[in-house]
N, C-alpha and C. Protein backbone atom coordinates (compact mmCIF):
# COMPACT_ATOMS: atom_id res chain seq x y z
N UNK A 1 4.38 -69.14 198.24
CA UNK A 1 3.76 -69.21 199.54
C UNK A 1 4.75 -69.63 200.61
N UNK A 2 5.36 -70.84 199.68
CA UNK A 2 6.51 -71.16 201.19
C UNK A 2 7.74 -69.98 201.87
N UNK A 3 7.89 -69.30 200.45
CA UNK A 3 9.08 -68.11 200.88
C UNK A 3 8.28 -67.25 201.76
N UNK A 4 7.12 -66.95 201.10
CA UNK A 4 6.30 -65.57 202.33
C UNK A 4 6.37 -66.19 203.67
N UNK A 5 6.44 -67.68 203.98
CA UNK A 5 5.74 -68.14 205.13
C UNK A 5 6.90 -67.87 205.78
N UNK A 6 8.65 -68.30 205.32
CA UNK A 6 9.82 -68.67 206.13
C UNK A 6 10.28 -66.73 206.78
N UNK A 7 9.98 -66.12 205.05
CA UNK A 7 10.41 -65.01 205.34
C UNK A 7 9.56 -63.64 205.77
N UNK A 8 8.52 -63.66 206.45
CA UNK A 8 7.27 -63.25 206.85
C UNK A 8 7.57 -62.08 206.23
N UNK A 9 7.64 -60.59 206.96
CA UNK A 9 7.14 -59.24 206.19
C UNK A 9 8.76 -59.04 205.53
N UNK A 10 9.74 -59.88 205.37
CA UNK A 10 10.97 -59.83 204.66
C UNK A 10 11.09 -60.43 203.21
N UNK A 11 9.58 -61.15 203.16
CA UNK A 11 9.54 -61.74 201.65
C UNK A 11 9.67 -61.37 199.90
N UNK A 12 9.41 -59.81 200.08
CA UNK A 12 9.60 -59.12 199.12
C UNK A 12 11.32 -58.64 198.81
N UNK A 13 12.70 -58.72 199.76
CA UNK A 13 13.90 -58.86 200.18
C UNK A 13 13.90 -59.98 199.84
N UNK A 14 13.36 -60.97 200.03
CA UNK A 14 14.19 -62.58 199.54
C UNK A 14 13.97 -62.81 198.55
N UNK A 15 12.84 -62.15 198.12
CA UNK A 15 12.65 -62.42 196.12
C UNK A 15 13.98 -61.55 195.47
N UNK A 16 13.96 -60.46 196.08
CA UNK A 16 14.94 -59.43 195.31
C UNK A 16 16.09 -60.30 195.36
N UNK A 17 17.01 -60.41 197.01
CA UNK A 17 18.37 -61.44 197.16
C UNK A 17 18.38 -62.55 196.27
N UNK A 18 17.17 -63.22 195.92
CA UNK A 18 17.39 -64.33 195.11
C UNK A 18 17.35 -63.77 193.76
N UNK A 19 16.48 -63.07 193.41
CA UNK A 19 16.71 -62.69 192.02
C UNK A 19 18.36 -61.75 191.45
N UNK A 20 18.52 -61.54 192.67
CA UNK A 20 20.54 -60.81 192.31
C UNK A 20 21.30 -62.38 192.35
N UNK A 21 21.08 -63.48 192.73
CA UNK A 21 22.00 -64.29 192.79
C UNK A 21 21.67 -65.23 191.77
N UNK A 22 20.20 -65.41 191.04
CA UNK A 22 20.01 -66.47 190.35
C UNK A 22 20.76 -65.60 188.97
N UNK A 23 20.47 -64.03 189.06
CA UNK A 23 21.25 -63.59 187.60
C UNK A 23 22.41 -63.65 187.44
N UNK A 24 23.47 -64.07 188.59
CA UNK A 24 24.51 -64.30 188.35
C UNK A 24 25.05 -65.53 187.59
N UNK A 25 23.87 -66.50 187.91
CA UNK A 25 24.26 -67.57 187.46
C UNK A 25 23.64 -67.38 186.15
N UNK A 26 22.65 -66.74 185.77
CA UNK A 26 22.06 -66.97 184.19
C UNK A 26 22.90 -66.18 183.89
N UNK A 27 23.94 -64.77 184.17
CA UNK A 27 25.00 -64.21 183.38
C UNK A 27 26.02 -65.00 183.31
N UNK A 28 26.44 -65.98 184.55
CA UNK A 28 27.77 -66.95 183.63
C UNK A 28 26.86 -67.81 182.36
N UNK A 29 26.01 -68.48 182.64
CA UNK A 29 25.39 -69.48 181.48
C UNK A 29 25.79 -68.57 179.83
N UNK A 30 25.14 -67.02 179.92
CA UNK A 30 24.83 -66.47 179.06
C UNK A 30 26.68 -66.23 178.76
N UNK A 31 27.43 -66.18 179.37
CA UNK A 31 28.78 -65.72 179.06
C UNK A 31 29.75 -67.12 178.41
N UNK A 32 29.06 -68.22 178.95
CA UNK A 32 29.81 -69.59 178.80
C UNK A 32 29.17 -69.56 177.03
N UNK A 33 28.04 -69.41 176.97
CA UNK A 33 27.12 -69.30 175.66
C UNK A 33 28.07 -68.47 174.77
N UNK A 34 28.44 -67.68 175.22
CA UNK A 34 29.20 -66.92 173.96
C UNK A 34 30.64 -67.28 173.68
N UNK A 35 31.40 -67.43 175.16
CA UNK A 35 32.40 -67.94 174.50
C UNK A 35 33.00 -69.25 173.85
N UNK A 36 31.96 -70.15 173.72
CA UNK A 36 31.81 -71.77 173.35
C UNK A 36 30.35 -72.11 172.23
N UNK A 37 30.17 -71.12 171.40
CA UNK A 37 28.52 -71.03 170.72
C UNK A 37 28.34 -73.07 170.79
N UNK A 38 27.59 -73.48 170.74
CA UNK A 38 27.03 -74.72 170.55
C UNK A 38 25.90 -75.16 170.51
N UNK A 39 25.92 -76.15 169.59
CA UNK A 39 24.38 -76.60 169.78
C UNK A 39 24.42 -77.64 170.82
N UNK A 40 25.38 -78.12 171.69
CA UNK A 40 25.71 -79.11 172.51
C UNK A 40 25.19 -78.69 174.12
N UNK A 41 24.86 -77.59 174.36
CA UNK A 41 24.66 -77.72 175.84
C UNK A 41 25.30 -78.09 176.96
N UNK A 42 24.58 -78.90 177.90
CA UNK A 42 24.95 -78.65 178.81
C UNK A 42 26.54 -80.52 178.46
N UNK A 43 26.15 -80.51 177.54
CA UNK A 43 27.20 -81.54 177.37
C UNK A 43 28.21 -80.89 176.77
N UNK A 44 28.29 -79.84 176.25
CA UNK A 44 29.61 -79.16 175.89
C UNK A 44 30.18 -78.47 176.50
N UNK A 45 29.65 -77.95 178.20
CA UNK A 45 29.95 -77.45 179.33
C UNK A 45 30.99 -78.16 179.59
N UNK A 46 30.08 -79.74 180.09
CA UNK A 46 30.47 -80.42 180.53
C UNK A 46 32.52 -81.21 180.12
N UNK A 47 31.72 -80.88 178.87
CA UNK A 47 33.35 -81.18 178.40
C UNK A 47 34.92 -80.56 178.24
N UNK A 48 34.15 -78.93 178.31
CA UNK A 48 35.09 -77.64 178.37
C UNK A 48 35.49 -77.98 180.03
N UNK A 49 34.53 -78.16 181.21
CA UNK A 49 35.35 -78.26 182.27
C UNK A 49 35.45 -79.63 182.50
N UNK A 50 35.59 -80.79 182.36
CA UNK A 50 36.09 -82.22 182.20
C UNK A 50 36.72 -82.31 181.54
N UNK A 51 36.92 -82.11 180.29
CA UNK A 51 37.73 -83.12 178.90
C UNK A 51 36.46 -84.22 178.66
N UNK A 52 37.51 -85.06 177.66
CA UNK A 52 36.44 -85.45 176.63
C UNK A 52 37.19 -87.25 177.28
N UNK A 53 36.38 -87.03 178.57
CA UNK A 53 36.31 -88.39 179.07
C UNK A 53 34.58 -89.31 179.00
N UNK A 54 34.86 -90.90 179.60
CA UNK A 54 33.46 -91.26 179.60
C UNK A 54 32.69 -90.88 180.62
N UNK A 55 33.45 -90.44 181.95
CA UNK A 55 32.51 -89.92 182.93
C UNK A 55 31.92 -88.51 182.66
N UNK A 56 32.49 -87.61 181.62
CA UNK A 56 31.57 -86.52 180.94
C UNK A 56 30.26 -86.73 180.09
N UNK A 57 30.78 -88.05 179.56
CA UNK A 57 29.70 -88.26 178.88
C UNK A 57 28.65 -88.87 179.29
N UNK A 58 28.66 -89.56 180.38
CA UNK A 58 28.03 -90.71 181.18
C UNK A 58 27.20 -88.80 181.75
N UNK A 59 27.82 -88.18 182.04
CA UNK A 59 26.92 -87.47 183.14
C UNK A 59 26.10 -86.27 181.96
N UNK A 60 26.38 -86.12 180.79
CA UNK A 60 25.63 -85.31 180.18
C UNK A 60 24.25 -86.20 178.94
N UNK A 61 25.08 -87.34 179.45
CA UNK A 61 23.63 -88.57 179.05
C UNK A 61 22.34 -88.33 180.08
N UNK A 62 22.56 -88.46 181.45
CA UNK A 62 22.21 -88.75 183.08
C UNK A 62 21.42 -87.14 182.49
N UNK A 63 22.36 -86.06 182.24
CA UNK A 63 21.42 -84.76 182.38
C UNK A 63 20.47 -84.29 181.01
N UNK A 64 20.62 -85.63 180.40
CA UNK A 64 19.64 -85.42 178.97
C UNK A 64 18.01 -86.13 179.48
N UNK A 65 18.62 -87.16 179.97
CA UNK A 65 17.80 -88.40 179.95
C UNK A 65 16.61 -87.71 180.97
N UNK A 66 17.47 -87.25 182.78
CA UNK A 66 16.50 -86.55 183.31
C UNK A 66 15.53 -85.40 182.85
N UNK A 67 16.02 -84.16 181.66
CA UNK A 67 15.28 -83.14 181.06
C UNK A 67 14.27 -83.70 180.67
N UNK A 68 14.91 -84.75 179.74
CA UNK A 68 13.61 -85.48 178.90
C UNK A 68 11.80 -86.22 179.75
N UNK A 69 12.85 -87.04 180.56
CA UNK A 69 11.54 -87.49 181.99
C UNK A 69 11.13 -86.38 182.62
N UNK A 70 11.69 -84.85 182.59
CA UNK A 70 10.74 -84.06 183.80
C UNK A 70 10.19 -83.50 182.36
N UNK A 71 10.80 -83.45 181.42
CA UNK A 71 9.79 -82.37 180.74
C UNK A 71 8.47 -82.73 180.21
N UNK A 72 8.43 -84.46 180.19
CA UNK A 72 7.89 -85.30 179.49
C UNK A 72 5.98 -85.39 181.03
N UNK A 73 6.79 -85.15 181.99
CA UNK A 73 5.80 -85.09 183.22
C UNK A 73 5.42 -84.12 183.29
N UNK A 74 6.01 -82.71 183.53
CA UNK A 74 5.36 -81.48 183.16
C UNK A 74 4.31 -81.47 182.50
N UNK A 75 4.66 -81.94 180.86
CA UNK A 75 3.84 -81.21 179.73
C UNK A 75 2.58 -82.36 180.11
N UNK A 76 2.46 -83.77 180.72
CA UNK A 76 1.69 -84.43 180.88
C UNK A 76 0.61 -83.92 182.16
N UNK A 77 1.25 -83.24 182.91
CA UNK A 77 0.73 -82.58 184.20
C UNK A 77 0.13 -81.75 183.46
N UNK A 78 0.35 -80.54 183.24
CA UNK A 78 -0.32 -79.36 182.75
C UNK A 78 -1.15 -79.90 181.39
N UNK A 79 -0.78 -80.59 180.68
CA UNK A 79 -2.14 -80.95 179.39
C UNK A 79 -2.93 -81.35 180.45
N UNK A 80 -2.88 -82.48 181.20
CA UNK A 80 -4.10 -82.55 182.00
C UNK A 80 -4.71 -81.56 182.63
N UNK A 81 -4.12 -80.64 183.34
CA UNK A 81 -4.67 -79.57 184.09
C UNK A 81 -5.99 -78.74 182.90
N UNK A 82 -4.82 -78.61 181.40
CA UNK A 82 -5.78 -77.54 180.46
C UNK A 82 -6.84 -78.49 179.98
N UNK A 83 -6.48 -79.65 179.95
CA UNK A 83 -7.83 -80.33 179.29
C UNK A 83 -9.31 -80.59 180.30
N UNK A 84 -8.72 -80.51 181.38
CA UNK A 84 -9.74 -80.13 182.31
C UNK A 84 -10.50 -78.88 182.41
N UNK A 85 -10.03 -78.05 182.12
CA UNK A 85 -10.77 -76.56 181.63
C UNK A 85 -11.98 -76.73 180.77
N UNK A 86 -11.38 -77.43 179.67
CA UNK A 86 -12.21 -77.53 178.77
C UNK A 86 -13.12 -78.77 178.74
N UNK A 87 -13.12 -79.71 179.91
CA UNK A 87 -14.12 -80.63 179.86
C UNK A 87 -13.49 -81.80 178.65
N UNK A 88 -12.75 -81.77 178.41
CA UNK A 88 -12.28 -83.15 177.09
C UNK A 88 -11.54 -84.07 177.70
N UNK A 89 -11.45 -85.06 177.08
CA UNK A 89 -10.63 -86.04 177.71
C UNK A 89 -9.62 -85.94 177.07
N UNK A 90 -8.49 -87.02 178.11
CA UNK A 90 -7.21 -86.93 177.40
C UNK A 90 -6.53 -87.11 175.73
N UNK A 91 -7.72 -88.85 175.54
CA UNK A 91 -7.05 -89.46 174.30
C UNK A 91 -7.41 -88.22 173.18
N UNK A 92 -8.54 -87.36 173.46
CA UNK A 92 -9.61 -86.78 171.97
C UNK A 92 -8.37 -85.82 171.25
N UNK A 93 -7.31 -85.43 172.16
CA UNK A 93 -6.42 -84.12 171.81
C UNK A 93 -4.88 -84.78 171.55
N UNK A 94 -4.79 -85.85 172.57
CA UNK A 94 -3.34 -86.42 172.40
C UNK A 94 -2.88 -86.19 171.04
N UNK A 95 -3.25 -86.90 170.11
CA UNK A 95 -2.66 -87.39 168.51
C UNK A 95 -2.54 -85.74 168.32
N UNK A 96 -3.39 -84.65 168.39
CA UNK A 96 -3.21 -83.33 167.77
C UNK A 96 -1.61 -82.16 168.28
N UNK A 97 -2.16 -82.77 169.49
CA UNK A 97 -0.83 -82.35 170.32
C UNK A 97 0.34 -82.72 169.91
N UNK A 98 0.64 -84.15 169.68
CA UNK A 98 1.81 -84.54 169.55
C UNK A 98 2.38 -84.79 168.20
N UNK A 99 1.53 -84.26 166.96
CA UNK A 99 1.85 -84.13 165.59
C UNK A 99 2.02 -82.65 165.54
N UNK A 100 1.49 -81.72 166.40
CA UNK A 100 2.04 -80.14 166.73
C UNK A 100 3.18 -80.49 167.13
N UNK A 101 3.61 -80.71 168.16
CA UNK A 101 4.70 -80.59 168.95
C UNK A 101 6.11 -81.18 167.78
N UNK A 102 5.67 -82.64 167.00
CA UNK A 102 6.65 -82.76 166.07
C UNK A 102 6.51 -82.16 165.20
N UNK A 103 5.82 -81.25 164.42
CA UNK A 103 5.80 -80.47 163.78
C UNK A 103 6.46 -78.83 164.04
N UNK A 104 6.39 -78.50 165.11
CA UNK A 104 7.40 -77.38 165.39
C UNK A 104 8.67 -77.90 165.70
N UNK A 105 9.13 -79.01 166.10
CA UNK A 105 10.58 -79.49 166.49
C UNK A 105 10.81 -79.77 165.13
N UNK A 106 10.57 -80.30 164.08
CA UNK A 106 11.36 -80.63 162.56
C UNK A 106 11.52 -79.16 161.85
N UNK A 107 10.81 -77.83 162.17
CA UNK A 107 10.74 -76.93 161.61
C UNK A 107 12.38 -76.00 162.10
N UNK A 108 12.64 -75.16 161.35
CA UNK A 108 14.08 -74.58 161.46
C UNK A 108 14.63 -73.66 162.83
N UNK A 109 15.66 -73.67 163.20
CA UNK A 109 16.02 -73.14 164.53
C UNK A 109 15.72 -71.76 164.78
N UNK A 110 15.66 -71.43 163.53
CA UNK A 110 15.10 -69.64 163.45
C UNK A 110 13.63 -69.73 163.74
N UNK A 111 13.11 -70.36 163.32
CA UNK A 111 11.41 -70.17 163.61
C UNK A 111 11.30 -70.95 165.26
N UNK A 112 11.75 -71.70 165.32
CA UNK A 112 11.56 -72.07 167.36
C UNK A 112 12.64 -71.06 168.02
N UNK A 113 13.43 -69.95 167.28
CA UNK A 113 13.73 -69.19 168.15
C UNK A 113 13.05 -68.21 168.23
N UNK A 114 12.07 -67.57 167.12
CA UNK A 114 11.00 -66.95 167.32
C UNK A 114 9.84 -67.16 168.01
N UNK A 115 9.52 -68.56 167.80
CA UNK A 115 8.20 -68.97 168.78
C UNK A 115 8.63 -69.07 170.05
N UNK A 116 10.10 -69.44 170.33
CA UNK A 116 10.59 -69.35 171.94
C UNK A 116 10.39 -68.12 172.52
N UNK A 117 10.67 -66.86 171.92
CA UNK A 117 10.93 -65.44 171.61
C UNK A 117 9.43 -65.04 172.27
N UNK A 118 8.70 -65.35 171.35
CA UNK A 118 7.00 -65.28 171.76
C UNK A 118 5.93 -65.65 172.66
N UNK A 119 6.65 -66.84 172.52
CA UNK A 119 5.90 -67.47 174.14
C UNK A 119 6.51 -67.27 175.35
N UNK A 120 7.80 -66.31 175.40
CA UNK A 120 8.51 -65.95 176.55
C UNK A 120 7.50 -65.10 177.42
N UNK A 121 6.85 -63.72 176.58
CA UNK A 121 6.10 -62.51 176.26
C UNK A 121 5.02 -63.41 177.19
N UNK A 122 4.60 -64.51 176.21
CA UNK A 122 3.23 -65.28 177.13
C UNK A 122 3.17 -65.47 178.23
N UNK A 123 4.32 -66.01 178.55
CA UNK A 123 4.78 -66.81 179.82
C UNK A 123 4.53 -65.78 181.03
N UNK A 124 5.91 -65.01 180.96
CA UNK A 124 5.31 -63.62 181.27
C UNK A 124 4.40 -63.31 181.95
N UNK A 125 3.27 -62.57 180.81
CA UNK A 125 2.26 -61.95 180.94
C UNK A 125 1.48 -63.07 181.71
N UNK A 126 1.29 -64.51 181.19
CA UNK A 126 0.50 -65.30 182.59
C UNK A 126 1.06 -65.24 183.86
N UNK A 127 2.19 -65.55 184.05
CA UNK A 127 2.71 -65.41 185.84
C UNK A 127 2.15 -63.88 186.06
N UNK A 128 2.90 -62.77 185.53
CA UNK A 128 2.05 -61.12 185.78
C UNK A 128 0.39 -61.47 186.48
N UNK A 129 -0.34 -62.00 185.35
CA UNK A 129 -1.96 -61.99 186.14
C UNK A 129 -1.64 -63.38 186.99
N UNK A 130 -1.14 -64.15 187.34
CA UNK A 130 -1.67 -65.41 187.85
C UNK A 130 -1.00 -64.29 189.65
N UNK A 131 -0.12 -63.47 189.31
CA UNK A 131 0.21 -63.07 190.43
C UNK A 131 0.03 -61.97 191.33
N UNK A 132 -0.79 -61.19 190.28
CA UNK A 132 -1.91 -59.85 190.72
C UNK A 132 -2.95 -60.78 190.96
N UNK A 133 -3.66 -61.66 190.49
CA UNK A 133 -5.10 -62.38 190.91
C UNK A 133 -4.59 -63.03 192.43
N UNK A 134 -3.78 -64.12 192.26
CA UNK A 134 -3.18 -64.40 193.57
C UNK A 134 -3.47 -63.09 194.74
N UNK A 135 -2.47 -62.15 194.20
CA UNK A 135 -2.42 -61.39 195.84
C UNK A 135 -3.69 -60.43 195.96
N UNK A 136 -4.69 -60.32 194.85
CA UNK A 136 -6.14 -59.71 194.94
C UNK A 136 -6.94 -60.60 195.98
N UNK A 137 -7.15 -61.82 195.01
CA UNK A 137 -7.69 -63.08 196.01
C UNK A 137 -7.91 -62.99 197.20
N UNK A 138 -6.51 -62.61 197.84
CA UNK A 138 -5.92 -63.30 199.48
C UNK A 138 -6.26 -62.59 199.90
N UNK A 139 -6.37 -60.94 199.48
CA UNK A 139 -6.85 -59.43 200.26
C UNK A 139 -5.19 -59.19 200.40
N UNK A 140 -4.47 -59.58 200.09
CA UNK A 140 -3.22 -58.85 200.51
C UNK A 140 -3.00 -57.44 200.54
N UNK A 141 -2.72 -56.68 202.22
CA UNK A 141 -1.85 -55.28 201.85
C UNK A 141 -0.50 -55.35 202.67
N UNK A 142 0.13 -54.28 202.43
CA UNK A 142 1.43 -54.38 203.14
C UNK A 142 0.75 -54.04 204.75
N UNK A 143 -0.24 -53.62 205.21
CA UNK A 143 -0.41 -53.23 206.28
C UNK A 143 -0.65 -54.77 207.27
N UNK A 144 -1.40 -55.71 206.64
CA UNK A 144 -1.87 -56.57 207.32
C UNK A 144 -0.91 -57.61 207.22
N UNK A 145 0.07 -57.44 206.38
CA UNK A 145 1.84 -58.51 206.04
C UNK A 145 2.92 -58.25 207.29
N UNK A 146 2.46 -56.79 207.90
CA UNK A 146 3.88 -56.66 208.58
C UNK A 146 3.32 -56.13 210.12
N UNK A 147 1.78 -56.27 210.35
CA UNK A 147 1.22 -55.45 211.59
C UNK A 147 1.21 -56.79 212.86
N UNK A 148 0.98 -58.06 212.44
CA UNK A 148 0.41 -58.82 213.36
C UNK A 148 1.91 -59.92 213.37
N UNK A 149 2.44 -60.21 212.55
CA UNK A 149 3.94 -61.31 212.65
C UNK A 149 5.24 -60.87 213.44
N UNK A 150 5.30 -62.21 214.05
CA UNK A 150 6.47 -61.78 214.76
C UNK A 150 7.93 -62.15 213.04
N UNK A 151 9.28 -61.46 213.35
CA UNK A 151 10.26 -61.19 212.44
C UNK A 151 10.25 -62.57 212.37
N UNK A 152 11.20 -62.76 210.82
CA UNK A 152 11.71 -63.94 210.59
C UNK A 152 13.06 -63.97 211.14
N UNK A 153 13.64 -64.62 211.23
CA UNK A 153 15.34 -65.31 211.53
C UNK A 153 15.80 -65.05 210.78
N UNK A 154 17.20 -64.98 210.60
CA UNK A 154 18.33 -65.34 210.00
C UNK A 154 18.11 -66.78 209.00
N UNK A 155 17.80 -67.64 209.56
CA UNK A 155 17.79 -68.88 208.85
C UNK A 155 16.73 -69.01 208.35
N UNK A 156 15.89 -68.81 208.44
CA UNK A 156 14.16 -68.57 207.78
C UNK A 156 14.17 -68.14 206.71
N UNK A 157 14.99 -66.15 206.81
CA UNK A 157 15.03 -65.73 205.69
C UNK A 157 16.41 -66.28 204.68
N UNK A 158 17.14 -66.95 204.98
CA UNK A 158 18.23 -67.65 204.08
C UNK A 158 17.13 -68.97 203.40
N UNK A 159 16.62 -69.66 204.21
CA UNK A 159 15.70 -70.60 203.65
C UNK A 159 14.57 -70.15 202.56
N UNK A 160 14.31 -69.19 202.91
CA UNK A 160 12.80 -68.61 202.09
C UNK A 160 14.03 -67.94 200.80
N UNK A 161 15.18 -66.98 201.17
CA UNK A 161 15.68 -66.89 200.00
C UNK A 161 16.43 -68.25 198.58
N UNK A 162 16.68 -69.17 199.35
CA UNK A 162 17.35 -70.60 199.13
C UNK A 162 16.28 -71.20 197.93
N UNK A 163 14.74 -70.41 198.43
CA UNK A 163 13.02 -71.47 198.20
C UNK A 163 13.62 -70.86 196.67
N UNK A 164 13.77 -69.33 196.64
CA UNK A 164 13.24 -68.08 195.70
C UNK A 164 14.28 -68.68 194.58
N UNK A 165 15.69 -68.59 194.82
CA UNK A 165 16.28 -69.01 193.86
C UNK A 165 16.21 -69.88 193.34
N UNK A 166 15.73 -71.36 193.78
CA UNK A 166 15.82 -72.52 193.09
C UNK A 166 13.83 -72.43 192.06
N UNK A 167 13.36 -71.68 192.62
CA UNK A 167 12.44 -70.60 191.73
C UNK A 167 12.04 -70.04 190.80
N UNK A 168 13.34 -68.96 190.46
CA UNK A 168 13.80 -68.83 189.46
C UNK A 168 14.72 -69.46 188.93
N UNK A 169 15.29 -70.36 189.25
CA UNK A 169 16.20 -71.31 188.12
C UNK A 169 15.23 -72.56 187.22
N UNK A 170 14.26 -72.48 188.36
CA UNK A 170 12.87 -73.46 187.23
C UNK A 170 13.09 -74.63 187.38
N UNK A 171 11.93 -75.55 187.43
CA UNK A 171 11.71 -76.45 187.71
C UNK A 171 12.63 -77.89 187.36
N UNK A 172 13.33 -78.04 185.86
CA UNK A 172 13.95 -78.42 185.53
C UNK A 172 15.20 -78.90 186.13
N UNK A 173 16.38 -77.42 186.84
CA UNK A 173 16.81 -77.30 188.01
C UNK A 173 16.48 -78.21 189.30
N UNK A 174 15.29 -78.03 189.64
CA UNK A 174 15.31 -78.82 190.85
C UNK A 174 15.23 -80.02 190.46
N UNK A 175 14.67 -80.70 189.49
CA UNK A 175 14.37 -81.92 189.53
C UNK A 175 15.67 -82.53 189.58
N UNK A 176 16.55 -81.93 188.63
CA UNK A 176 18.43 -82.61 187.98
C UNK A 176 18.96 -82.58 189.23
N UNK A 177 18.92 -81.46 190.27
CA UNK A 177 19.50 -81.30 191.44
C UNK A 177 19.22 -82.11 192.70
């Protein structure tokens, strides 16, 4: 919503501009990935361009510790959101949830790369409808997006593209940043 707002009938251009610049950065990730395989992350980045000092390590602690607190709020945000669907309270599901959740993390890297694999497909396919229902909803057409607004700016549409990329780099991203 905020990108449509900065970048008025140019918003469909700032998704595209951002989506050419965020793949640049997921093609270095994906290129750093191959030439360094690890199970180390963003701490073995860290060390290929630092060395194997304590301020590398101090800062790939800092970028563990934050994943862990946003991911840990996320999954607490959204269980609440789904348990509200269903009318249950929090405690009735907690214990089930979180003997799942350690139960797929002790299980082998091949099978959470398949279930990663699978729930990508999910993921997906929910943004797909959450984003045809969205623009059904609103009545959106291109006629009534570009007939009555005055243009965006220069800086509007750099801002609304600025919104898009940090967007697609996901939430995670913004929080570390």
């Amino acid at each position: 919503g905020q990108v449509a707002e900065l970048a008025k009938q140019w918003f469909p251009l700032a998704f595209l501009v951002a989506a050419i610049v965020a793949s640049f950065s997921a093609y270095s990730y994906v290129k750093m990935a191959h030439a360094y395989p690890s199970a180390g992350g963003i701490a073995m980045f860290l060390e290929k361009a630092y060395g194997k000092t304590a301020l590398t390590g101090a800062f790939a602690l800092l970028m563990y510790f934050s994943m862990i607190i946003n991911e840990s709020l996320v999954a607490k945000t959204f269980g609440t959101y789904t348990l509200q669907l269903f009318n249950v309270g929090e405690n009735e599901w907690l214990v089930g949830l979180l003997a799942f959740a350690f139960f797929v993390n002790i299980l082998s890297n091949e099978f959470i790369e398949k279930l990663s694999f699978f729930t990508a497909f999910i993921k997906i396919g929910g943004i797909a409808l959450f984003a045809i229902g969205g623009l059904w909803a609103s009545g959106f057409s291109f006629e009534n997006s570009s007939s009555n607004q005055t243009g965006a700016g220069p800086g509007e549409f750099l801002g609304a593209v600025a919104l898009a990329i940090l967007a697609y780099k996901g939430f995670t991203t913004i929080t570390n940043s």
